[in-house]
C-alpha atoms as a PDB file:
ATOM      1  CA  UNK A   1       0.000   0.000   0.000  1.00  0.00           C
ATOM      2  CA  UNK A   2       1.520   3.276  -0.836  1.00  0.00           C
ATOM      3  CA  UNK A   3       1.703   6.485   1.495  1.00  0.00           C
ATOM      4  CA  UNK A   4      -1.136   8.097  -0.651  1.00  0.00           C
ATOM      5  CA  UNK A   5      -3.420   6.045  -0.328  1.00  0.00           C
ATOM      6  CA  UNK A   6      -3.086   5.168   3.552  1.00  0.00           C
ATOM      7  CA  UNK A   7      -5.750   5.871   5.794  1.00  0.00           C
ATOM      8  CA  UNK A   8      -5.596   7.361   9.322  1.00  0.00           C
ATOM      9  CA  UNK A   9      -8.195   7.015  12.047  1.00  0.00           C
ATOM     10  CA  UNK A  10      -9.456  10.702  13.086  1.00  0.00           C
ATOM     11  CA  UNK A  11     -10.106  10.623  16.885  1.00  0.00           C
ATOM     12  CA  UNK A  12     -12.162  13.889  18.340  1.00  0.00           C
ATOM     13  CA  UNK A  13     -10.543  15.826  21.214  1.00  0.00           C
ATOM     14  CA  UNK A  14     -12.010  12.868  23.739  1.00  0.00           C
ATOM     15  CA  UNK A  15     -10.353  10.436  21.648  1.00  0.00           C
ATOM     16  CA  UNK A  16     -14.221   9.159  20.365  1.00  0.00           C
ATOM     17  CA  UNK A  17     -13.606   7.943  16.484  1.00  0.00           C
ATOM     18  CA  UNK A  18     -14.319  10.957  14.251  1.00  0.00           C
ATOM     19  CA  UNK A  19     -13.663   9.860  11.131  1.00  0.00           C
ATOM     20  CA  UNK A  20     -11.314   8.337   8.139  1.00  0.00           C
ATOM     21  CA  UNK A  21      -8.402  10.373   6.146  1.00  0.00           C
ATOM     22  CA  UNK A  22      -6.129  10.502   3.764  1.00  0.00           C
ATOM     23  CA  UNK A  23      -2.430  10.369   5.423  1.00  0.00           C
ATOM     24  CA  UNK A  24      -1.389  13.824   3.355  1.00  0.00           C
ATOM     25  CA  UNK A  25      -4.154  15.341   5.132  1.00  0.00           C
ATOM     26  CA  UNK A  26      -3.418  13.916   8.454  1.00  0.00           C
ATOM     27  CA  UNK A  27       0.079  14.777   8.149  1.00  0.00           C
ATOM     28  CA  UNK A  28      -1.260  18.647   7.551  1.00  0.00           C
ATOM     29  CA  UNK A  29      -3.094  18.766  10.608  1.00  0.00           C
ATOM     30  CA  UNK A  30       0.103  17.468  12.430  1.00  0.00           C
ATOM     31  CA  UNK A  31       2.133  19.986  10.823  1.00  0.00           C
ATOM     32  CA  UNK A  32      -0.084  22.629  11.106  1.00  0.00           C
ATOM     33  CA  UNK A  33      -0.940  22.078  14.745  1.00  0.00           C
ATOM     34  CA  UNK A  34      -3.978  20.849  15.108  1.00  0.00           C
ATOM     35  CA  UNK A  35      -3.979  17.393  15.925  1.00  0.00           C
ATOM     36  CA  UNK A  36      -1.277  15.243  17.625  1.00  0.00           C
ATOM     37  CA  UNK A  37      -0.083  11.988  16.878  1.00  0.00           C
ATOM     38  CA  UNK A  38      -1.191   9.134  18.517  1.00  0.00           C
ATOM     39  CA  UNK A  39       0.112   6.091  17.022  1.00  0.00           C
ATOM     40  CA  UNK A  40       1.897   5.853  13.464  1.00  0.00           C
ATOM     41  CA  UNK A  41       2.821   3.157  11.352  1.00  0.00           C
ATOM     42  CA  UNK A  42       6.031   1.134  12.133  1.00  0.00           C
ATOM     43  CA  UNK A  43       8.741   1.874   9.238  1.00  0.00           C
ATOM     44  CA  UNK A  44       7.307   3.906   6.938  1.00  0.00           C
ATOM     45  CA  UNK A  45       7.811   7.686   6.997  1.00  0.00           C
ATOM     46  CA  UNK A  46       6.794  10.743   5.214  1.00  0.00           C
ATOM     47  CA  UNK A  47      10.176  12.401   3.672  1.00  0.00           C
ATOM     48  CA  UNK A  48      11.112  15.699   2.810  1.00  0.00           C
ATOM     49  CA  UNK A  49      14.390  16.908   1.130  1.00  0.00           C
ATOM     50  CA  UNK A  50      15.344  17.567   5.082  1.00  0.00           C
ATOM     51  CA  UNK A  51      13.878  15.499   7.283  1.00  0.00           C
ATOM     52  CA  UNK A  52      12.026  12.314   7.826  1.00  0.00           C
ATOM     53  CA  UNK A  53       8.206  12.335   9.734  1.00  0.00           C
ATOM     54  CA  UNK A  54       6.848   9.413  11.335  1.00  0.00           C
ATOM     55  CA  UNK A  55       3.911   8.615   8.727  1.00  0.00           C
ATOM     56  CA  UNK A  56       0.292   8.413  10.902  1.00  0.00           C
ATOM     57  CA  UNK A  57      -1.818   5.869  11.548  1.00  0.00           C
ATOM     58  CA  UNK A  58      -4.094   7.722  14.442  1.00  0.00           C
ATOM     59  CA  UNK A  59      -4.282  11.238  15.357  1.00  0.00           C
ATOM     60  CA  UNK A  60      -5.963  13.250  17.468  1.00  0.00           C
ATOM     61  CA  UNK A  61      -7.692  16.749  17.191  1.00  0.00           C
ATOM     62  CA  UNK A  62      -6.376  19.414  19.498  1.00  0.00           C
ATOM     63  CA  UNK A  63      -9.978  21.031  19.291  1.00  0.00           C
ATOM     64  CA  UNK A  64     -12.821  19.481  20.442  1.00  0.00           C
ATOM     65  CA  UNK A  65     -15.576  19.351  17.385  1.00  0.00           C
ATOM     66  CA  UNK A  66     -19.015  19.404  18.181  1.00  0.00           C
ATOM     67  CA  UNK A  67     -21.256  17.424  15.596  1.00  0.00           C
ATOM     68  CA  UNK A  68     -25.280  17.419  17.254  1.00  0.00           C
ATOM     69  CA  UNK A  69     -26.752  16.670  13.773  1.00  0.00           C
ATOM     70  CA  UNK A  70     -24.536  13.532  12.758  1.00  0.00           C
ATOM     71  CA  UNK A  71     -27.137  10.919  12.283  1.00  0.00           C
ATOM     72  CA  UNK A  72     -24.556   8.010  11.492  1.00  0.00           C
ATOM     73  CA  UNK A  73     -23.904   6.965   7.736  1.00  0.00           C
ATOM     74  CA  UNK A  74     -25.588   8.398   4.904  1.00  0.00           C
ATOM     75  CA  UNK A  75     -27.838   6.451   3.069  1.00  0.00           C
ATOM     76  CA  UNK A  76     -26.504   5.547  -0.590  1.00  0.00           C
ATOM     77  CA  UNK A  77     -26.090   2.775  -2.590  1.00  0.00           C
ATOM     78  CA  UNK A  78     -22.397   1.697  -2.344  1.00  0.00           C
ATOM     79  CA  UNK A  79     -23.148   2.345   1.777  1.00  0.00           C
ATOM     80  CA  UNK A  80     -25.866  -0.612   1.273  1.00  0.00           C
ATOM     81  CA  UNK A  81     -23.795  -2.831  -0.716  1.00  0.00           C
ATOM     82  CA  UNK A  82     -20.636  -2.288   1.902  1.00  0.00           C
ATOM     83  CA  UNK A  83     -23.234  -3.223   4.618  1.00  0.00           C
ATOM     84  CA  UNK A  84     -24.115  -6.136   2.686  1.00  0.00           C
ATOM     85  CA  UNK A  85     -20.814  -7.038   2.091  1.00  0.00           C
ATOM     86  CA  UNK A  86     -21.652  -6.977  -1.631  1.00  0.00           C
ATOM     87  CA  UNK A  87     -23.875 -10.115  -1.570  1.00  0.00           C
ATOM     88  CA  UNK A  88     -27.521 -10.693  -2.391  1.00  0.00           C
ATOM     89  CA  UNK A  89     -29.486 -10.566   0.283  1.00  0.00           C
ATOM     90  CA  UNK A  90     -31.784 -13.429  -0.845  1.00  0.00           C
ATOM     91  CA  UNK A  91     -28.919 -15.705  -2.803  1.00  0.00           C
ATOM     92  CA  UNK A  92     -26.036 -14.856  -1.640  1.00  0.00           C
ATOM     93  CA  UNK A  93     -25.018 -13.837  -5.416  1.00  0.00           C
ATOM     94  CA  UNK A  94     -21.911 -11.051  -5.733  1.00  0.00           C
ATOM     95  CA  UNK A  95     -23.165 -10.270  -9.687  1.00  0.00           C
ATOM     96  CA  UNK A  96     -25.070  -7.282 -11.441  1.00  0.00           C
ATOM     97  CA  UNK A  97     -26.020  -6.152  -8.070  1.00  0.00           C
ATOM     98  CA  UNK A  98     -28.782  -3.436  -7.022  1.00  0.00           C
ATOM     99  CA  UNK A  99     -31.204  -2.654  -4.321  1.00  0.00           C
ATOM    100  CA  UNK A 100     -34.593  -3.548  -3.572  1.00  0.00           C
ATOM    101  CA  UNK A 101     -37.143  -2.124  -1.467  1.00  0.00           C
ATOM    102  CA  UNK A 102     -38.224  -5.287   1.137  1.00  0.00           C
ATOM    103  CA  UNK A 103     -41.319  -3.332   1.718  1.00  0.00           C
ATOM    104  CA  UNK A 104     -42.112  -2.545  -1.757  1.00  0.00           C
ATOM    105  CA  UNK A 105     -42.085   1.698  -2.636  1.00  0.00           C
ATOM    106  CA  UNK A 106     -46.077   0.824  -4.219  1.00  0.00           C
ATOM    107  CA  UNK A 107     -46.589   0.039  -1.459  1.00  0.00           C
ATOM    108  CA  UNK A 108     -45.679   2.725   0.755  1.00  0.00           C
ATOM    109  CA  UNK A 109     -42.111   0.997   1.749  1.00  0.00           C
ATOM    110  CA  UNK A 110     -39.591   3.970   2.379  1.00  0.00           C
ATOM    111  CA  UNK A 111     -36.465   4.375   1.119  1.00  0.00           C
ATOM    112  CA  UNK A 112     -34.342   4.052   4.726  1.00  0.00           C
ATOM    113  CA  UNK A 113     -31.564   1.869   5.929  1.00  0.00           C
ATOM    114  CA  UNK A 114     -34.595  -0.441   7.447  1.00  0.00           C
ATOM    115  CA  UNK A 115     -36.249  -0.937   4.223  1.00  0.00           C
ATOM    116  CA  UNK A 116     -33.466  -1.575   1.267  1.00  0.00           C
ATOM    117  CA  UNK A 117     -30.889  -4.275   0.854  1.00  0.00           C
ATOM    118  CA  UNK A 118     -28.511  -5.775  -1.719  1.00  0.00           C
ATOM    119  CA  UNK A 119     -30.066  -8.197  -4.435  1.00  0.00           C
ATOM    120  CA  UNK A 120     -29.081  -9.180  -7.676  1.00  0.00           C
ATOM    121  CA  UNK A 121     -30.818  -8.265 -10.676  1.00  0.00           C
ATOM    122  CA  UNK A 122     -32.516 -11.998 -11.073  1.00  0.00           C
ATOM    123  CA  UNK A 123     -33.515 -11.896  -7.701  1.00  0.00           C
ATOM    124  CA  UNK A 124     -35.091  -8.474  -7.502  1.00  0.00           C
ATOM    125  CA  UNK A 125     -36.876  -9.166 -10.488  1.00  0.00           C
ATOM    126  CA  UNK A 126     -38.620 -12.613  -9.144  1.00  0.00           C
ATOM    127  CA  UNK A 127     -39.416 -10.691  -5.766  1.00  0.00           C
ATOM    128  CA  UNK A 128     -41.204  -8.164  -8.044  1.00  0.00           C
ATOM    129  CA  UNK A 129     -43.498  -5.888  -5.867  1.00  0.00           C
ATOM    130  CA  UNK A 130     -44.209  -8.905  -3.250  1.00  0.00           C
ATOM    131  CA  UNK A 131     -42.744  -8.967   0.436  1.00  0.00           C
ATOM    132  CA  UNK A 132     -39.956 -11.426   0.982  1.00  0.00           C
ATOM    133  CA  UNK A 133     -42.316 -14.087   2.838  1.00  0.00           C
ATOM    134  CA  UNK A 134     -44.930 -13.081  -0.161  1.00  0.00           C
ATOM    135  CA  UNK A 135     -42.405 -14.214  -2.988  1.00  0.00           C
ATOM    136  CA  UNK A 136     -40.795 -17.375  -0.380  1.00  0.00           C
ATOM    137  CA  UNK A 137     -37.608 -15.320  -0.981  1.00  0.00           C
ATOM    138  CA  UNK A 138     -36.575 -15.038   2.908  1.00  0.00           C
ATOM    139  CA  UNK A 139     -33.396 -12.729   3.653  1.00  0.00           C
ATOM    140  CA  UNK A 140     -30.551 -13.485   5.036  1.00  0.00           C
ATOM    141  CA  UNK A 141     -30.127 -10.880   7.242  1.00  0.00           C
ATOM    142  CA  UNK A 142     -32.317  -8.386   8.504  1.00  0.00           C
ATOM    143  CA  UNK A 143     -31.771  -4.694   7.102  1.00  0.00           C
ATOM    144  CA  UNK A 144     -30.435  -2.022   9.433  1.00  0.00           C
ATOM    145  CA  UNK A 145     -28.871   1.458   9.917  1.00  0.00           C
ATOM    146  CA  UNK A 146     -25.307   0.677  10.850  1.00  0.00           C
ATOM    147  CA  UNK A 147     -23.696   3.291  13.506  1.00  0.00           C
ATOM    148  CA  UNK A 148     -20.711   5.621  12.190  1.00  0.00           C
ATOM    149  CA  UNK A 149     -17.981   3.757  14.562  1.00  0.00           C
ATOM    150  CA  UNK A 150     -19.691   0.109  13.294  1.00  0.00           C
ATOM    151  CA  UNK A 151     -19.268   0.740   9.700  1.00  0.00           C
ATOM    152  CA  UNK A 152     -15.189   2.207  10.165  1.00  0.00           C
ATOM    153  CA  UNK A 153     -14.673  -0.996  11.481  1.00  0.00           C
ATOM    154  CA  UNK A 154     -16.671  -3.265  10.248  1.00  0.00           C
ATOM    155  CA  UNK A 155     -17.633  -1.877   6.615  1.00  0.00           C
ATOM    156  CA  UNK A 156     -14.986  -0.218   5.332  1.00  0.00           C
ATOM    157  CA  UNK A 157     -12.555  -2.920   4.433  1.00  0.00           C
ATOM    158  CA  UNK A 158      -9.242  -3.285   6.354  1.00  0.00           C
ATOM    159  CA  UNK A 159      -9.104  -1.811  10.067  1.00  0.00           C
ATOM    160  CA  UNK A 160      -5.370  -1.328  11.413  1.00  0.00           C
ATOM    161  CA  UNK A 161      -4.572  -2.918  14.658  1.00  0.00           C
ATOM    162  CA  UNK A 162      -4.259   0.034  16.734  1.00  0.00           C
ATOM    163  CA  UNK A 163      -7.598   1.590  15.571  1.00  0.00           C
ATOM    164  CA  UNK A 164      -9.246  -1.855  17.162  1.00  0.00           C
ATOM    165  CA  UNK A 165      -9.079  -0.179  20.359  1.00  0.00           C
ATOM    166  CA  UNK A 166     -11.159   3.276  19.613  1.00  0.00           C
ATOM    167  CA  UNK A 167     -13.643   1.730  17.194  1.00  0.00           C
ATOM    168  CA  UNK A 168     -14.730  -0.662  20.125  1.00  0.00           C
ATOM    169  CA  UNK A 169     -14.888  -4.329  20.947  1.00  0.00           C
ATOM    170  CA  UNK A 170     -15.717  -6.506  18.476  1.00  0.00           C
ATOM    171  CA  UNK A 171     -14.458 -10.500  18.430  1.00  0.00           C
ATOM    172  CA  UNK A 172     -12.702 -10.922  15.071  1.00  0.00           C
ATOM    173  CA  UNK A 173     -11.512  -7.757  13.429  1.00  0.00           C
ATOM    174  CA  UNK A 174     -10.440  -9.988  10.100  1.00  0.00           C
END
């Protein structure tokens, strides 16, 4: 994995997960003050024509931001699919991939994280406007809204050791 396209955990001020960046951008906050290192990764650095900086793996904002309107992950298809780990949720399929509406939309089922999951094309088409239990298509698992710290480490492919620890407990991280 190159330096550019590392990822660094974002901790807030109280060390709660904030969120996912790029290590250039981490390394400007560092440099610039407003967050402090907290763990980097072990023997790889960021170098200039002068000096050598340890490259970061978490850091930690020196301000404490505020965020009363966060309501978790937004809603959109790749988000779905991620949470589905890319699988139909009736077959189990990984191929020409889209989402369906377990409450059908004619009939009044909303578009929310409660009501849409991964289904191939094939799939989604025999369901038709029917309920799972309607069409004897039963899921797999049971759509919901995943928090922001469950889908960092769960979601969002590979979690770093040391960000195990601030994303919460959780048996097998792999």
């Amino acid at each position: 994995m190159s330096i550019g396209s590392r990822k660094v955990l974002v901790l807030n001020q109280d060390f709660s997960a904030l969120s996912v960046c790029s290590a250039y951008k981490a390394f400007i906050l560092l440099h610039r003050n407003k967050a402090e290192l907290v763990a980097e990764v072990d023997d790889l650095k960021f170098q200039t024509i002068s000096h050598d900086f340890p490259l970061p793996s978490i850091i930690r904002l020196n301000k404490y931001i505020n965020l009363p309107y966060r309501s978790g992950v937004m809603l959109t298809r790749q988000n779905v699919l991620k949470r589905d780990n890319h699988q139909c949720q009736f077959c189990g399929s990984t191929k020409d991939l889209t989402l369906d509406h377990v409450m059908p939309r004619s009939r009044n089922g909303k578009t929310s994280w409660d009501n849409l999951v991964a289904a191939c094309k094939p799939c989604n088409s025999k369901k038709g406007d029917y309920t799972p239990e309607e069409a004897n298509m039963p899921l797999r698992n049971k759509p919901f809204k995943p928090s922001f710290v469950m889908f960092l480490r769960d979601f969002n492919g590979h979690v770093a050791d040391d960000w195990k620890l601030y994303l919460g407990a959780k048996v097998d991280f792999n």
